[in-house]
PDB file of N, CA and C in Angstrom:
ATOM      1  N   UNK A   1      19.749  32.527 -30.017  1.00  0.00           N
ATOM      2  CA  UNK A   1      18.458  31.881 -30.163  1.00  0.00           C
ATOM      3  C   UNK A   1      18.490  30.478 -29.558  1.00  0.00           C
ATOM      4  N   UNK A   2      19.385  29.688 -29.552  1.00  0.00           N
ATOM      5  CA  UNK A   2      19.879  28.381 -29.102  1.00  0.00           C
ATOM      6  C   UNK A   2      19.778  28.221 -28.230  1.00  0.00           C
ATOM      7  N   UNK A   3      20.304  29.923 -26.686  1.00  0.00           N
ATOM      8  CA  UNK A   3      20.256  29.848 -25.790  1.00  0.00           C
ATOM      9  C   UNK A   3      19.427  29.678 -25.176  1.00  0.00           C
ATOM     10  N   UNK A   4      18.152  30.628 -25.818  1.00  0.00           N
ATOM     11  CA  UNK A   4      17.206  31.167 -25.405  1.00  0.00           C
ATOM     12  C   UNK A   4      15.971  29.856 -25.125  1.00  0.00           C
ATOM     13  N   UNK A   5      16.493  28.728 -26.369  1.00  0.00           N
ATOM     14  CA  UNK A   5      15.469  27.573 -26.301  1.00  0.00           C
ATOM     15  C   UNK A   5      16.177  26.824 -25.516  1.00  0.00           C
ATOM     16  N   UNK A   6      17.117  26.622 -24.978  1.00  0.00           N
ATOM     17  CA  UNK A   6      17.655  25.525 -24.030  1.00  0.00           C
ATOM     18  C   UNK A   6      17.380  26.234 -22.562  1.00  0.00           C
ATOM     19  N   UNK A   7      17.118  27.324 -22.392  1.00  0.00           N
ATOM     20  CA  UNK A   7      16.608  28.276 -21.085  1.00  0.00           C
ATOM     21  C   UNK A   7      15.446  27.576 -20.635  1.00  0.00           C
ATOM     22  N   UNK A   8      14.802  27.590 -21.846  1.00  0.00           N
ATOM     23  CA  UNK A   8      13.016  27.520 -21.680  1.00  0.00           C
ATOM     24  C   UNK A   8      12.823  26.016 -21.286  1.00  0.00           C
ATOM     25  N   UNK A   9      13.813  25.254 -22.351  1.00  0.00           N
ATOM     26  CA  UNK A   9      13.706  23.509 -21.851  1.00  0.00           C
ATOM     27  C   UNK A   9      13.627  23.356 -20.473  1.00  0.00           C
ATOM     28  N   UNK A  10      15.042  23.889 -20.002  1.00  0.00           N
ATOM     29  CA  UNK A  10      15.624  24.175 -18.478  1.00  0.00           C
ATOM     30  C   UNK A  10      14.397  24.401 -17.709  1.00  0.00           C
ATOM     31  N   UNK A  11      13.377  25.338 -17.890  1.00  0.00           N
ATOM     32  CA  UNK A  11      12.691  25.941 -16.959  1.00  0.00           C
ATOM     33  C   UNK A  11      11.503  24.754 -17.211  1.00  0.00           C
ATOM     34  N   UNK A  12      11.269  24.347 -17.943  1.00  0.00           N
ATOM     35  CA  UNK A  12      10.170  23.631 -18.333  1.00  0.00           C
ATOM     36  C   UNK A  12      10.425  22.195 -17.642  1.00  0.00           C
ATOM     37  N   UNK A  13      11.726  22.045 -17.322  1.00  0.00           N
ATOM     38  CA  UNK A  13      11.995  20.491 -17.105  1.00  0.00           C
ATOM     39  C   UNK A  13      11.629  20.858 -15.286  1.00  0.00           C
ATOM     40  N   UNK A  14      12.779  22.280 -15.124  1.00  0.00           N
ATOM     41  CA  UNK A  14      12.615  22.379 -13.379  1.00  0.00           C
ATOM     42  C   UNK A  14      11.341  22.584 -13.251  1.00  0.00           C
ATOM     43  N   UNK A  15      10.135  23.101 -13.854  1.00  0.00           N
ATOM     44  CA  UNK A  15       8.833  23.078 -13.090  1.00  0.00           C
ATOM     45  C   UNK A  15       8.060  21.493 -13.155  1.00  0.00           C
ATOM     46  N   UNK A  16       8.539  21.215 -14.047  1.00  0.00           N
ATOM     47  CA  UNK A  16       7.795  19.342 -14.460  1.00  0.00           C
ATOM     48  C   UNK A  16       8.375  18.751 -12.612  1.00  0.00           C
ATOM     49  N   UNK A  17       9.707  18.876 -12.112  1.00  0.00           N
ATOM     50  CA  UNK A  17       9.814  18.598 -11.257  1.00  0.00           C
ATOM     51  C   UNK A  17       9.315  18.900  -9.953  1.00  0.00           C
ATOM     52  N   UNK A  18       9.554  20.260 -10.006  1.00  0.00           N
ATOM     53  CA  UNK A  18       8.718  21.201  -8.794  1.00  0.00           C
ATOM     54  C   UNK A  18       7.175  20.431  -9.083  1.00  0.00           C
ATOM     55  N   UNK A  19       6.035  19.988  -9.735  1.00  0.00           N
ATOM     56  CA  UNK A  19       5.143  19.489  -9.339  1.00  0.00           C
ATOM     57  C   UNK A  19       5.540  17.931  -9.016  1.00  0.00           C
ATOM     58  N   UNK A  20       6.081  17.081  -9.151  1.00  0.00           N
ATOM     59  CA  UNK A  20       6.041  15.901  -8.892  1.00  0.00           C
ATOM     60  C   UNK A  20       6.615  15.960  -7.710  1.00  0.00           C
ATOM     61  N   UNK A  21       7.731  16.894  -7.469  1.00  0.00           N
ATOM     62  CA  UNK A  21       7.715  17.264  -5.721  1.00  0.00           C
ATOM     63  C   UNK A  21       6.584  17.298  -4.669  1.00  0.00           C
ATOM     64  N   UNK A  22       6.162  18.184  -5.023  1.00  0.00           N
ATOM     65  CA  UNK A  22       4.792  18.602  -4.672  1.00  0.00           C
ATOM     66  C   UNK A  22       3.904  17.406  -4.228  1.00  0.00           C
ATOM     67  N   UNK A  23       3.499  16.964  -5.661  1.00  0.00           N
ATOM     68  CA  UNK A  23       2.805  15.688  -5.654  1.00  0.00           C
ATOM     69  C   UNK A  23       3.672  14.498  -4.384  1.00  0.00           C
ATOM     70  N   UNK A  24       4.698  14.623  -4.539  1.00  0.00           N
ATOM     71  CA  UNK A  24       5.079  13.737  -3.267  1.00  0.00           C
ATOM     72  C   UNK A  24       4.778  14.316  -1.905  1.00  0.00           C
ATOM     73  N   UNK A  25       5.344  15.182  -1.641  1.00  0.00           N
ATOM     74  CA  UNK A  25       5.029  15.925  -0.223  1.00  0.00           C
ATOM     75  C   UNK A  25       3.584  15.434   0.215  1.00  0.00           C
ATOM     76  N   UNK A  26       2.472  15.884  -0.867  1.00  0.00           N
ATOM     77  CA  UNK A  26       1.096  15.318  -0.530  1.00  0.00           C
ATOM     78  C   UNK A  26       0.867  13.707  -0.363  1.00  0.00           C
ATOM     79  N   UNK A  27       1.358  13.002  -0.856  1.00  0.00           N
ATOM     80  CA  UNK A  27       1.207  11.529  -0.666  1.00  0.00           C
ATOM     81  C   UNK A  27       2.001  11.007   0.848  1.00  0.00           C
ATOM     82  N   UNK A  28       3.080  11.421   0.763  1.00  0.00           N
ATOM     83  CA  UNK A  28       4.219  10.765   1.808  1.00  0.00           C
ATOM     84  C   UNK A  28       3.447  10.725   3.057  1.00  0.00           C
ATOM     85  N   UNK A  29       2.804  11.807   4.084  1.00  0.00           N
ATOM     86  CA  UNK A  29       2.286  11.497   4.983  1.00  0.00           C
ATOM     87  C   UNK A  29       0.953  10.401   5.182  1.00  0.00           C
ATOM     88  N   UNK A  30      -0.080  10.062   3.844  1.00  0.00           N
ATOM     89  CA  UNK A  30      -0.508   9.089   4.096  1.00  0.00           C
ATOM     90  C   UNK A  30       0.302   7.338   3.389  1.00  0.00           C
ATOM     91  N   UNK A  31       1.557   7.521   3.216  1.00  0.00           N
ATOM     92  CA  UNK A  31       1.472   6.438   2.593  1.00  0.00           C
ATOM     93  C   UNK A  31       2.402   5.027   3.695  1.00  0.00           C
ATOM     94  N   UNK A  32       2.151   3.847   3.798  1.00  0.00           N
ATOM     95  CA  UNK A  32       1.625   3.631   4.290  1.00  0.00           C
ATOM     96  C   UNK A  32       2.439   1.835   4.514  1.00  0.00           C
ATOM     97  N   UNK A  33       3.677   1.399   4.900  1.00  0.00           N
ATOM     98  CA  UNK A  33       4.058   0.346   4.348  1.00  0.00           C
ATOM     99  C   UNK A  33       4.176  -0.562   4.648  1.00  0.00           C
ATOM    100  N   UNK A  34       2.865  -0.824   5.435  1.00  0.00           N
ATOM    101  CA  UNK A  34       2.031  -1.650   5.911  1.00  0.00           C
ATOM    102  C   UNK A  34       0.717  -2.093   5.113  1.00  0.00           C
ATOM    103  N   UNK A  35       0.841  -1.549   4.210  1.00  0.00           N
ATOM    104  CA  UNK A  35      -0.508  -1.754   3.010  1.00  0.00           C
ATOM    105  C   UNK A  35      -0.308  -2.544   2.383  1.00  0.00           C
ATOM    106  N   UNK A  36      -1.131  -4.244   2.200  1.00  0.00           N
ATOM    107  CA  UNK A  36      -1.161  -5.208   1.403  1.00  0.00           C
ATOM    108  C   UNK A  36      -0.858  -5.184  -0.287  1.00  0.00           C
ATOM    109  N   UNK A  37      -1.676  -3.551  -0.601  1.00  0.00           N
ATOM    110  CA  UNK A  37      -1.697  -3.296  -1.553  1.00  0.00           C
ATOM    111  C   UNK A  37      -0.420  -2.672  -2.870  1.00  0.00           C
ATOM    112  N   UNK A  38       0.569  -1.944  -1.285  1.00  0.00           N
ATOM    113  CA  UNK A  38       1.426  -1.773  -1.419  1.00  0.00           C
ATOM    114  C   UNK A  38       2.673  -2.840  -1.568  1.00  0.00           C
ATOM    115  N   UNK A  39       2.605  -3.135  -0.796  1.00  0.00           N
ATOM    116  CA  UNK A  39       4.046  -4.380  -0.677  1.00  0.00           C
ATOM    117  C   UNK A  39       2.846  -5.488  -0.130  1.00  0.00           C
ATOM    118  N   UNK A  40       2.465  -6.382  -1.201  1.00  0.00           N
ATOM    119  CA  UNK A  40       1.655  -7.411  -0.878  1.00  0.00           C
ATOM    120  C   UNK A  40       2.292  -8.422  -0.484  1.00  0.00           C
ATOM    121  N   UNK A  41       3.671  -8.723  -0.696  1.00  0.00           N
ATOM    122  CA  UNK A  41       4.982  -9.901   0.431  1.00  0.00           C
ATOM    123  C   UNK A  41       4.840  -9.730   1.770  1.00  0.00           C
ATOM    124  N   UNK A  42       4.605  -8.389   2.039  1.00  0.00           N
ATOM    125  CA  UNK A  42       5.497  -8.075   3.088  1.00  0.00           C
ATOM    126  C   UNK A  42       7.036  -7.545   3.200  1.00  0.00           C
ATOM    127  N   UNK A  43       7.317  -7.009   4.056  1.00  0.00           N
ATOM    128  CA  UNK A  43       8.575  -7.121   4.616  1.00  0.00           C
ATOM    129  C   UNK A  43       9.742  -7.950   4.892  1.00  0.00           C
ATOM    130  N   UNK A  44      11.104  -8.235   4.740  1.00  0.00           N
ATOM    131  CA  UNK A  44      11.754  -9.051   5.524  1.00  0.00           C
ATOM    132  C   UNK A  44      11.703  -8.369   7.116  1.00  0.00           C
ATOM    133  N   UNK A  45      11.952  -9.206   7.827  1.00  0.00           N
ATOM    134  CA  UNK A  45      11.934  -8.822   9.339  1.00  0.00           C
ATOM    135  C   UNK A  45      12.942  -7.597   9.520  1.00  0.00           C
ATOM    136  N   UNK A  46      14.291  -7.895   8.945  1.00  0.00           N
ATOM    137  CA  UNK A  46      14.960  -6.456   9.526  1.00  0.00           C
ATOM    138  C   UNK A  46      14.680  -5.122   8.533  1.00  0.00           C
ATOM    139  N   UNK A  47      14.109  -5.614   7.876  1.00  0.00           N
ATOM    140  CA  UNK A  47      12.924  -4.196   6.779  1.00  0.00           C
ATOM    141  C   UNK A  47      12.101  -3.644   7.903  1.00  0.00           C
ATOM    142  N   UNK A  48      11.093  -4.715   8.669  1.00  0.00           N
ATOM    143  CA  UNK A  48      10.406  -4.261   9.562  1.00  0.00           C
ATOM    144  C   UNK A  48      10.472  -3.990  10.951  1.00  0.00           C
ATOM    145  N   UNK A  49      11.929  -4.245  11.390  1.00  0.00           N
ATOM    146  CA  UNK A  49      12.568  -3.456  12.320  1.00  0.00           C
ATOM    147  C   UNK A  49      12.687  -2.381  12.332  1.00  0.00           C
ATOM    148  N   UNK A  50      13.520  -2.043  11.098  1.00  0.00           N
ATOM    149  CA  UNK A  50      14.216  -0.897  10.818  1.00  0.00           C
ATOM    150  C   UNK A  50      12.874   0.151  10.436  1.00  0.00           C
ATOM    151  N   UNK A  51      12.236  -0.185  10.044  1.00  0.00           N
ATOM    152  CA  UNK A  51      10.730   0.409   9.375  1.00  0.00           C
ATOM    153  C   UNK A  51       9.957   0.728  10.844  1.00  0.00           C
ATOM    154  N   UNK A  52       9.981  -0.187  11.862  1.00  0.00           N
ATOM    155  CA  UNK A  52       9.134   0.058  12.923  1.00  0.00           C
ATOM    156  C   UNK A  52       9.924   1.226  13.442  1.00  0.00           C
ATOM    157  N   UNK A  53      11.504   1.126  13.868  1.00  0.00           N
ATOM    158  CA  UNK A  53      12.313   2.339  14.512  1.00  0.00           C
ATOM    159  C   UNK A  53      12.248   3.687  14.001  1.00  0.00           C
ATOM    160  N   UNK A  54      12.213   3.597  12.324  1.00  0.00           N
ATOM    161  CA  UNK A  54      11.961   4.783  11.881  1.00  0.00           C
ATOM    162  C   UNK A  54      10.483   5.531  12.071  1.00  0.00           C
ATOM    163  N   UNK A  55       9.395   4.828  12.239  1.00  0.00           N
ATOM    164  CA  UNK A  55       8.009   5.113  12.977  1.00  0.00           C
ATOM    165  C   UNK A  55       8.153   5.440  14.250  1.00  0.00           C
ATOM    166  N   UNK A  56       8.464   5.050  15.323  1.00  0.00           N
ATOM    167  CA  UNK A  56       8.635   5.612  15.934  1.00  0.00           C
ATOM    168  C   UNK A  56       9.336   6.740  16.557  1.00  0.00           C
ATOM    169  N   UNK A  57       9.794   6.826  15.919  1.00  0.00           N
ATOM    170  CA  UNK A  57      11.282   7.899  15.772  1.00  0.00           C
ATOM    171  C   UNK A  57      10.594   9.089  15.615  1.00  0.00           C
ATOM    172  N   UNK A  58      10.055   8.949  14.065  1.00  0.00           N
ATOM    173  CA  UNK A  58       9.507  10.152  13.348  1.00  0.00           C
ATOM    174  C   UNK A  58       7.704  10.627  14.402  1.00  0.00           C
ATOM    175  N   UNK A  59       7.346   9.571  14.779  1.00  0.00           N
ATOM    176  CA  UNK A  59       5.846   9.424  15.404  1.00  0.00           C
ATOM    177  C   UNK A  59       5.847  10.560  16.948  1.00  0.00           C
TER     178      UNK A  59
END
């Protein structure tokens, strides 16, 4: 019986994840880190090096 409820936890925890996966996949292509709103500092410069190379890279 012990097993049977630590199964269900198990499955209950891996689907809690499988949506917040999810939920990321959908955000990641608009997000955005260049958004004030997001990182309202800014960047350090080799943040935004390294941030510009990986844009273009992936672009």
């Amino acid at each position: 019986m012990k097993n049977n409820l630590q199964i269900q936890r198990v499955c209950e925890q891996l689907k809690f994840l499988e949506e917040m996966y999810r939920h990321l996949i959908k955000i990641l292509p608009s997000f955005d880190i260049t958004d004030k709103k997001i990182l309202p500092y800014g960047l350090k410069s080799h943040t935004r090096s390294v941030s510009w190379l990986v844009k273009q890279v992936i672009t």
